[in-house]
Protein backbone atom coordinates (compact mmCIF):
# COMPACT_ATOMS: atom_id res chain seq x y z
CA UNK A 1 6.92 -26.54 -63.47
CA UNK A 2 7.09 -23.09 -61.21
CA UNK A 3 10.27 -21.09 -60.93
CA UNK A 4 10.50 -19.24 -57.91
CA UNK A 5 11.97 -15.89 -59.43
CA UNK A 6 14.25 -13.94 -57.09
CA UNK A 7 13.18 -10.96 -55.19
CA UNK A 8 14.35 -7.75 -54.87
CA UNK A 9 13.05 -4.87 -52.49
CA UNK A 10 14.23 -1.32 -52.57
CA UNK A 11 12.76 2.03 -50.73
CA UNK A 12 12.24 5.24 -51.95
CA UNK A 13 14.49 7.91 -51.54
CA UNK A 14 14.07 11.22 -49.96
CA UNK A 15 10.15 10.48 -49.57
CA UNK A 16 9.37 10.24 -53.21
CA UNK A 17 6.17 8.89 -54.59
CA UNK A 18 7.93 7.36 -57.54
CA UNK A 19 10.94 6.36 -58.80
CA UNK A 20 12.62 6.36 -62.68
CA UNK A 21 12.46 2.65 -63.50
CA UNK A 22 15.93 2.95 -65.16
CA UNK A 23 17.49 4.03 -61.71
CA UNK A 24 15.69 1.48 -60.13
CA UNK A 25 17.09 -1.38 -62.81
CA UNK A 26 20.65 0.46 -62.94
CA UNK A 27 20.75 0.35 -59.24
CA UNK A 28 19.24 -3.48 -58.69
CA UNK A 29 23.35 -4.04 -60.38
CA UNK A 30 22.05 -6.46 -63.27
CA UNK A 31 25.65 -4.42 -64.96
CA UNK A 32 22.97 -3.10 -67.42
CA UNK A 33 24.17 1.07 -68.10
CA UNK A 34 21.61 3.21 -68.11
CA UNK A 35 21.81 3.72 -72.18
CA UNK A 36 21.68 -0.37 -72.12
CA UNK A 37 18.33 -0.14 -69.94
CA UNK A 38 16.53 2.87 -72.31
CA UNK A 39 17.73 1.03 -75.49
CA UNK A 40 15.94 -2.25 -73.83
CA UNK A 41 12.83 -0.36 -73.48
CA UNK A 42 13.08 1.49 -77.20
CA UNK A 43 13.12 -2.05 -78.45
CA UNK A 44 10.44 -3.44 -76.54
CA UNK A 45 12.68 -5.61 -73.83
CA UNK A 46 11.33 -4.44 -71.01
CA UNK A 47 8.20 -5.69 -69.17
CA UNK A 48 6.40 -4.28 -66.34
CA UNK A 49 3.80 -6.63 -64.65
CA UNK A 50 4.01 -8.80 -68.63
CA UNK A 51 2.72 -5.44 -70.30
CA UNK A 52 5.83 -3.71 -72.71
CA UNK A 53 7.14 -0.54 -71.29
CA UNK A 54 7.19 2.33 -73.85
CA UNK A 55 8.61 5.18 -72.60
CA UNK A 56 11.72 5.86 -71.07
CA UNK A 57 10.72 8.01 -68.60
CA UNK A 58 7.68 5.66 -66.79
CA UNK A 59 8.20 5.88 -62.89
CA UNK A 60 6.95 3.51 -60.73
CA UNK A 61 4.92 4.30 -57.41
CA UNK A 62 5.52 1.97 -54.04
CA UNK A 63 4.08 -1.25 -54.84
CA UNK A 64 5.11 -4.99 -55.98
CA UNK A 65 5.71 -5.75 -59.74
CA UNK A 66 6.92 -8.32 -62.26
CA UNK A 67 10.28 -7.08 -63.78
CA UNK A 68 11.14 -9.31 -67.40
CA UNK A 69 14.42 -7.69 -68.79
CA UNK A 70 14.94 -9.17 -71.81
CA UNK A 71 13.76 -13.11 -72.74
CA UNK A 72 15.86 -14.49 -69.59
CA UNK A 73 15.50 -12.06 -66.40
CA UNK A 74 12.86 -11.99 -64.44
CA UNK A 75 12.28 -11.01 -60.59
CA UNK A 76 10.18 -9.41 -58.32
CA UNK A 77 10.23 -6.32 -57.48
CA UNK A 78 8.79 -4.50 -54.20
CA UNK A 79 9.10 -0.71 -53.73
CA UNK A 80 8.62 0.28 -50.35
């Protein structure tokens, strides 16, 4: 059975070429606080395109991803 996951696009700001994934989360309003989001990815909940994010400070470049906070959120993600 597919799940159509919901989607979420955001642009970057000031003409970046990447952004701080736990902005991006902390900003997408899941109510996650930053500390929340960096103890997710110190403990191995967070998921970038299904491979573990390991360090706090990955930044992600324009593009499309698979988000999986956690066991139970997942979404799309488009960075324009």
């Amino acid at each position: 059975m597919a799940v159509d996951l919901p989607e979420y696009q955001v642009s970057m700001e000031n003409n970046k070429n990447d952004e701080w994934i736990v902005k991006l989360i902390n900003n997408l309003k899941f109510n996650l606080s930053n500390s929340e989001i960096i103890r997710l990815i110190n403990q191995g909940g967070l998921k970038i395109n299904n491979k573990k994010v390991e360090d706090q400070k990955t930044r992600l470049e324009k593009g499309n991803y698979l988000i999986q906070i956690g066991k139970k959120k997942h979404f799309k993600l488009k960075i324009s």
